[in-house]
Protein backbone atom coordinates (compact mmCIF):
# COMPACT_ATOMS: atom_id res chain seq x y z
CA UNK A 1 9.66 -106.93 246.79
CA UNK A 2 11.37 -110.59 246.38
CA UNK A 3 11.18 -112.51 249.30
CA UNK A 4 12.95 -115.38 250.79
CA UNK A 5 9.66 -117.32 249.84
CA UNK A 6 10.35 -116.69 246.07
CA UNK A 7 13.61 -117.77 245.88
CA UNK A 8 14.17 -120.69 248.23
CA UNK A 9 14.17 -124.48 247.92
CA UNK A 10 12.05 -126.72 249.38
CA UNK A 11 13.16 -129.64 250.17
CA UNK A 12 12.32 -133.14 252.31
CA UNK A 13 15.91 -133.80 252.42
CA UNK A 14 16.66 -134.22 256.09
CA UNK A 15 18.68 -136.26 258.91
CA UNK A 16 17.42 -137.33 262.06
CA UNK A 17 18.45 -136.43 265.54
CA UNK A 18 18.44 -140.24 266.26
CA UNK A 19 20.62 -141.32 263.55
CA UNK A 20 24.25 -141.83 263.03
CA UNK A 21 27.12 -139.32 261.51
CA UNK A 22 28.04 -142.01 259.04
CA UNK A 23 24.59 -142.26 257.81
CA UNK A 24 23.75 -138.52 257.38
CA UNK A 25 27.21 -138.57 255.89
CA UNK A 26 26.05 -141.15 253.57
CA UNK A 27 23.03 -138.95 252.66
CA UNK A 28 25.41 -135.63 252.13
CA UNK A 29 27.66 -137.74 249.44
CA UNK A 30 24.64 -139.37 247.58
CA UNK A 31 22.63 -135.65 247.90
CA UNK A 32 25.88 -134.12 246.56
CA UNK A 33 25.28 -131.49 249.88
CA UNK A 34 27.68 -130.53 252.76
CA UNK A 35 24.67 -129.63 255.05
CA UNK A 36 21.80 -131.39 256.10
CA UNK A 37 18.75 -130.25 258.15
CA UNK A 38 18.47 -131.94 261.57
CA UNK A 39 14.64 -132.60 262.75
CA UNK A 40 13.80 -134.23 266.02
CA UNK A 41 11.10 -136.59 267.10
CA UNK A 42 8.16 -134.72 265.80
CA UNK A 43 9.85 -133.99 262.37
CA UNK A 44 10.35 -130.23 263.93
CA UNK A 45 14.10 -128.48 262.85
CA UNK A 46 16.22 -129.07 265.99
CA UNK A 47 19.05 -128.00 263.95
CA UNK A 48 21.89 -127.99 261.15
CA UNK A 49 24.60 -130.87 260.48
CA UNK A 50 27.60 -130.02 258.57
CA UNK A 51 30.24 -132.21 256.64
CA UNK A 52 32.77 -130.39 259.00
CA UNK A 53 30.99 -130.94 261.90
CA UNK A 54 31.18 -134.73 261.48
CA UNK A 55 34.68 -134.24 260.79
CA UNK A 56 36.13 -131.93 263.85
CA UNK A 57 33.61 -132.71 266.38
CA UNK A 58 33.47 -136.23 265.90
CA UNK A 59 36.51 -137.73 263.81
CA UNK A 60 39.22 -135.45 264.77
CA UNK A 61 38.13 -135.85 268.80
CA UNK A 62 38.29 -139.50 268.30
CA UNK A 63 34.57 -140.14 268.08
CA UNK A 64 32.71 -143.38 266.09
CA UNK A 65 30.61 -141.75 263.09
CA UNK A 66 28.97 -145.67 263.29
CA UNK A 67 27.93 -144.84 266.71
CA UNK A 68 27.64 -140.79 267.91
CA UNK A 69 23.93 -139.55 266.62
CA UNK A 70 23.70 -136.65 265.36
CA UNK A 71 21.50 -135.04 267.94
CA UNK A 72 24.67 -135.25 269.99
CA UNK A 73 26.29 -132.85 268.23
CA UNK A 74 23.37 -130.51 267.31
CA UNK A 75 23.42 -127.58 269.32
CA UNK A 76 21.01 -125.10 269.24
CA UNK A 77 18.45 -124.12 266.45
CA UNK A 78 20.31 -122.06 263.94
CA UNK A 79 20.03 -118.86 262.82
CA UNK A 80 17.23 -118.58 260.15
CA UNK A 81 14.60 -116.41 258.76
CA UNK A 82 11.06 -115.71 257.98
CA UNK A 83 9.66 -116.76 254.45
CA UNK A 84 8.45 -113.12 253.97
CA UNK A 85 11.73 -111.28 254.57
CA UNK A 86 13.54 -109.43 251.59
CA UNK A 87 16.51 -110.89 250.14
CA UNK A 88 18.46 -107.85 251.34
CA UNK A 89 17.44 -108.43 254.89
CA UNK A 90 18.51 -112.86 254.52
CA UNK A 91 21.47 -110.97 253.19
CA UNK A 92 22.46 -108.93 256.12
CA UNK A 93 20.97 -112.01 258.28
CA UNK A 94 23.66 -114.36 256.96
CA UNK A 95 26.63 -111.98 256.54
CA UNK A 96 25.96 -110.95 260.62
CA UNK A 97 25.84 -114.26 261.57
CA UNK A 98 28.77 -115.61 258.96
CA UNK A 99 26.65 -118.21 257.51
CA UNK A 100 26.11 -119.15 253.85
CA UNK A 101 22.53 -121.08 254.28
CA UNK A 102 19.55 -119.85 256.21
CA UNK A 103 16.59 -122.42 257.00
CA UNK A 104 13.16 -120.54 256.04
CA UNK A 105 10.20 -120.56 258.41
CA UNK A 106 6.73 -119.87 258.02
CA UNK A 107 4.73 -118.95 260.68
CA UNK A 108 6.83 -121.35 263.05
CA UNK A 109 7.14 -124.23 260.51
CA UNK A 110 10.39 -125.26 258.24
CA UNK A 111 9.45 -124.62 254.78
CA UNK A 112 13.18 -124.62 252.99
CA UNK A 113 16.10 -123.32 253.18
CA UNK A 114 18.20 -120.36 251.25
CA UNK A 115 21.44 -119.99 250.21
CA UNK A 116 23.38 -117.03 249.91
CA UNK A 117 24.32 -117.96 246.37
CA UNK A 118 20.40 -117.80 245.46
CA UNK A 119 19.58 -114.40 247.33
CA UNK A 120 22.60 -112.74 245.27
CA UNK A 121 21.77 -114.58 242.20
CA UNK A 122 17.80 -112.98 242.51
CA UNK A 123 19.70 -109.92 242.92
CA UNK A 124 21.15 -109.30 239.76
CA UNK A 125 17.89 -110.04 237.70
């Protein structure tokens, strides 16, 4: 069985709670990415930043992306998934919830994330 382990990416590529939209905006357009993981203090996952979500929460309310951090608009932990789940389970995880990327845990630590693209990509092999 293939496993969200197999076919993720592992990455360092993060934002911090504590920093400002325009600067995790600055790291999406250099990173070439529309999402960026949030971690907190401890370098823990406190949750997911979006290009839209600098855009509609901040912009389009009349926010400053030079002065809102992005913990301010972080939420809640997302949805995500254990590193030993099947594909067809991240799958069903992701079309439930209506998201395209999942972050990847092992036993309670962020190890990468998975994108829909790459489950149904391992699918076809």
């Amino acid at each position: 069985m293939v496993t969200t382990r197999d076919i993720m990416r592992t990455t360092d590529e993060h934002v911090g709670a504590h920093e400002t939209l325009a600067v995790a905006a600055r790291k999406m357009r250099d990173l070439d990415v529309a999402l960026l993981p949030v971690c907190g203090p401890q370098g823990s996952l406190a949750g997911m930043m979006t290009d839209r979500d600098i855009v509609t929460r901040c912009i389009a309310a009349g926010g400053d992306p030079y002065t809102v951090l992005v913990g301010e608009l972080v939420d809640e932990m997302p949805v995500h998934i254990s590193a030993d789940a099947s594909i067809e389970h991240a799958l069903v995880t992701m079309a439930s919830h209506r998201v395209r990327r999942l972050p990847v845990f092992d036993g309670g630590n962020w190890v990468g994330m998975l994108a829909d693209t790459d489950a149904a990509r391992s699918l076809q092999s």
